[in-house]
N, C-alpha and C. Protein backbone atom coordinates (compact mmCIF):
# COMPACT_ATOMS: atom_id res chain seq x y z
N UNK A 1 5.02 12.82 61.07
CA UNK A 1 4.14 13.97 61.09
C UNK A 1 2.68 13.53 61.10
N UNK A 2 2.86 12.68 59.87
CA UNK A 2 1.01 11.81 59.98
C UNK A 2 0.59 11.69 61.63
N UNK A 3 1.83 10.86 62.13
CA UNK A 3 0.90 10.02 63.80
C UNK A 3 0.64 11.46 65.16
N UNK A 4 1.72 12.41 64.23
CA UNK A 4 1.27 13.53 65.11
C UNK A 4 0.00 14.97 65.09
N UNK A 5 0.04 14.70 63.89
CA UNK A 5 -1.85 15.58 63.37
C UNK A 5 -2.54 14.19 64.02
N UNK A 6 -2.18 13.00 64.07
CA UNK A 6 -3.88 12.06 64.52
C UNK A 6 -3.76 12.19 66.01
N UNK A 7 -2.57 12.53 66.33
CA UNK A 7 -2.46 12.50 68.14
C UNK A 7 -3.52 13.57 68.11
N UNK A 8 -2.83 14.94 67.45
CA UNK A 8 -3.62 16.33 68.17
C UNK A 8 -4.58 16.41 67.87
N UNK A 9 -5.55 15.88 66.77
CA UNK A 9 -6.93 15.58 66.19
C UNK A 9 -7.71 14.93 67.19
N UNK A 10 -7.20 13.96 67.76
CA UNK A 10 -7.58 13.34 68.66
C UNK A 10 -8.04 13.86 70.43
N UNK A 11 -6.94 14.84 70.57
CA UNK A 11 -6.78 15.61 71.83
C UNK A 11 -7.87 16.34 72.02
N UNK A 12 -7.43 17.17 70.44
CA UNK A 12 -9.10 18.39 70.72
C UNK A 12 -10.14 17.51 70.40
N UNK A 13 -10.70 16.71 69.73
CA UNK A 13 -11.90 16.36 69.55
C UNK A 13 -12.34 15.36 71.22
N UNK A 14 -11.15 14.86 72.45
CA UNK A 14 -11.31 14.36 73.68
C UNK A 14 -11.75 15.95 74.18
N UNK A 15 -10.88 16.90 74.03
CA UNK A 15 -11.40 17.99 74.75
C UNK A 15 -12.75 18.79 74.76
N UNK A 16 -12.80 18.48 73.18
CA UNK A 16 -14.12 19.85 73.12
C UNK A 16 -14.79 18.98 73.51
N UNK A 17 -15.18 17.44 73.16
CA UNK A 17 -16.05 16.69 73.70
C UNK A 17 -16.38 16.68 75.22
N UNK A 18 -15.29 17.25 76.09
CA UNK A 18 -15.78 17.22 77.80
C UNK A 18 -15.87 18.67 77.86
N UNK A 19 -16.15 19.85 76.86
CA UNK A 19 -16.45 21.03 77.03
C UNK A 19 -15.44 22.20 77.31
N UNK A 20 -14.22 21.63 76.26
CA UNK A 20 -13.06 22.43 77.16
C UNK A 20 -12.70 23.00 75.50
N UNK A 21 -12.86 24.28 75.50
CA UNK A 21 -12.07 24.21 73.82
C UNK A 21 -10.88 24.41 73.84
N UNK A 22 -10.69 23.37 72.83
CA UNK A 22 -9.41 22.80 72.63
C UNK A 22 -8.27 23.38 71.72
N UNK A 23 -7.32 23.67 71.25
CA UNK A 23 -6.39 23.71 70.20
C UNK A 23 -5.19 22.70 70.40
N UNK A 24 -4.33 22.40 69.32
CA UNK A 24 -3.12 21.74 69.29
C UNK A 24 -2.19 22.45 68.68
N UNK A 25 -0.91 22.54 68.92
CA UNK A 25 -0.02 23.12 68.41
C UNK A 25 1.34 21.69 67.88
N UNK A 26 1.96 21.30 66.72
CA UNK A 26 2.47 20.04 66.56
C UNK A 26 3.45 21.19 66.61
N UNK A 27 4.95 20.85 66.93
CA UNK A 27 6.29 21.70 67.24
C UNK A 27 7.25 20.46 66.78
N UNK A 28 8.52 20.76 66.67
CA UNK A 28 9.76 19.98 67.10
C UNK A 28 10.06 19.42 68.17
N UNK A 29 10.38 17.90 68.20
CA UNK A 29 10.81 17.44 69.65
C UNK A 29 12.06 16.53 69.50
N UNK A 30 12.57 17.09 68.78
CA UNK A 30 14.47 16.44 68.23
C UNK A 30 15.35 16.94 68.73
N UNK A 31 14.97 18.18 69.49
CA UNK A 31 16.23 18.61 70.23
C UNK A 31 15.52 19.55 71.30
N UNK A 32 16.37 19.83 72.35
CA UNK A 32 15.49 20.54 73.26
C UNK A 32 14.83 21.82 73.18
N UNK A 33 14.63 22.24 73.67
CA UNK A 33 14.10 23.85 73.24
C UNK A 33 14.64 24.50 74.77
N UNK A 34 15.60 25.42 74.67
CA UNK A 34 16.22 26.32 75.77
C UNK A 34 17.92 26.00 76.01
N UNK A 35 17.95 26.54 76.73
CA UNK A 35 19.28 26.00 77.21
C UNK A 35 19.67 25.52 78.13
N UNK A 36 18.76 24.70 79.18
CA UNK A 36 18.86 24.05 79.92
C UNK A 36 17.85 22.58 79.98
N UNK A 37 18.09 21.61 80.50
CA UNK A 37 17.42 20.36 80.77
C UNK A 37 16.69 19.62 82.13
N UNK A 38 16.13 19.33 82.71
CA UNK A 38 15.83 18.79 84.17
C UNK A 38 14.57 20.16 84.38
N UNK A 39 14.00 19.11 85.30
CA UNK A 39 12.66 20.27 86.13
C UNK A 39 12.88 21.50 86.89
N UNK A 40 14.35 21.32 87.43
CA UNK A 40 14.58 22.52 88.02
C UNK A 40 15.38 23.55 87.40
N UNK A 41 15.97 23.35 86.35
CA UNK A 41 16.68 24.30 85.52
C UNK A 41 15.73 24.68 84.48
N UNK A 42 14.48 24.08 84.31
CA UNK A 42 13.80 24.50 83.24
C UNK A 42 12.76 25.03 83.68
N UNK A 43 12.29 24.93 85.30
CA UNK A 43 11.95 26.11 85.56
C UNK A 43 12.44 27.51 85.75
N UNK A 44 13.50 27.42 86.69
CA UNK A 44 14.52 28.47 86.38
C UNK A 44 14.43 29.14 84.79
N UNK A 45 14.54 28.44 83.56
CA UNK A 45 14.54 29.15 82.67
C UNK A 45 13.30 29.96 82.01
N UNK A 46 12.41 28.96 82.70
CA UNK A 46 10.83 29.54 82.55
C UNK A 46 10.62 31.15 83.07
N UNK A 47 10.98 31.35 84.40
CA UNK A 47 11.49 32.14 85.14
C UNK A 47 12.04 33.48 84.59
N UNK A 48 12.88 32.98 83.85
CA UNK A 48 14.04 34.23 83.36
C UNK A 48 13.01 34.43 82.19
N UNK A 49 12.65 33.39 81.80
CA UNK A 49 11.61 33.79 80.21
C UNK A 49 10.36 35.11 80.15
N UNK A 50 9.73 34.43 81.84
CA UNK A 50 8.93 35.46 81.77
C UNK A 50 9.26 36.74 82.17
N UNK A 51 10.73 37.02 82.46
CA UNK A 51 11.25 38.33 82.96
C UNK A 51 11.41 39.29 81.99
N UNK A 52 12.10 38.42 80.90
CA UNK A 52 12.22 38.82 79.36
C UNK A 52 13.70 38.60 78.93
N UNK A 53 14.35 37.38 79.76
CA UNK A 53 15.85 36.75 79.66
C UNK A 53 15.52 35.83 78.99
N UNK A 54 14.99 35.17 78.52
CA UNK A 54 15.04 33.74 77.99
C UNK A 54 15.74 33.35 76.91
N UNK A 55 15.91 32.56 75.82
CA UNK A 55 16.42 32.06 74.95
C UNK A 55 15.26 32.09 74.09
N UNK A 56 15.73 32.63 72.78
CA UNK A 56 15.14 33.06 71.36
C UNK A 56 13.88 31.73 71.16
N UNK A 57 14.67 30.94 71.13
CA UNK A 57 13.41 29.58 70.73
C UNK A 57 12.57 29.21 71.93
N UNK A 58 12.35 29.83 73.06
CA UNK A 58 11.93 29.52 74.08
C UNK A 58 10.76 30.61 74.05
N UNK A 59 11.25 32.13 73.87
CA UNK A 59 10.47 33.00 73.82
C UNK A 59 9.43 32.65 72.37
N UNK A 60 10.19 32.20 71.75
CA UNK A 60 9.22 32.26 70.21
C UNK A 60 8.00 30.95 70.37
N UNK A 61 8.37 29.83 70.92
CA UNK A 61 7.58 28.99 71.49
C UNK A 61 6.44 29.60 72.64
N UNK A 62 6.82 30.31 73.47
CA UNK A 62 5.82 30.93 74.36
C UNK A 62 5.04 32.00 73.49
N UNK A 63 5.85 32.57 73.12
CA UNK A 63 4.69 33.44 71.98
C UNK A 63 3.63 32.94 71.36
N UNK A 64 4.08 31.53 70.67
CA UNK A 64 3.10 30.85 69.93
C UNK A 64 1.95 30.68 70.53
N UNK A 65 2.34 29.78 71.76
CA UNK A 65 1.51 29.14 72.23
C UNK A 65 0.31 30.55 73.25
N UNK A 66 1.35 31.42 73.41
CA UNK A 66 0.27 32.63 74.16
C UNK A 66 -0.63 33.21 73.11
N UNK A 67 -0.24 33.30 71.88
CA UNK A 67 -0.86 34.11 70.64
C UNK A 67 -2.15 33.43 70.72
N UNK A 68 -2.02 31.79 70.80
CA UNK A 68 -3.60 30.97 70.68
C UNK A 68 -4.66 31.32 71.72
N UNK A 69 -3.74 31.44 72.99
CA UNK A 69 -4.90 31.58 74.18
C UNK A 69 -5.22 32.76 74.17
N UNK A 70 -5.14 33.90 73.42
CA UNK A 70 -5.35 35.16 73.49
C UNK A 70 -6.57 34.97 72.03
């Protein structure tokens, strides 16, 4: 958890520094998030997500991350 607050500490303070404001969000990466794997099934699921099909931890992850940019 430590090396991952210094990653995202790191990110925004590269970002705001070239004028971009920044946030980080640290998540789980032990198991996948959706129910599918590969670029083309996980767009596909992207897909269905934004239709309002997606998978619970997929939608709750997009939420998150939309709640910040809003």
């Amino acid at each position: 958890m430590e090396s991952a607050r210094e990653l995202a500490l790191n990110m925004i303070e590269i970002g705001n520094g070239v004028g971009i404001k920044t946030y980080a969000m640290i998540t789980a990466m032990d198991y996948p998030i959706g129910r599918f794997i590969g670029n083309a099934h996980e767009v596909l699921e992207s897909i269905q997500t934004l239709q309002g099909n997606g998978p619970s931890d997929t939608v709750e992850l997009v939420s998150a991350l939309g709640g910040v940019l809003v």
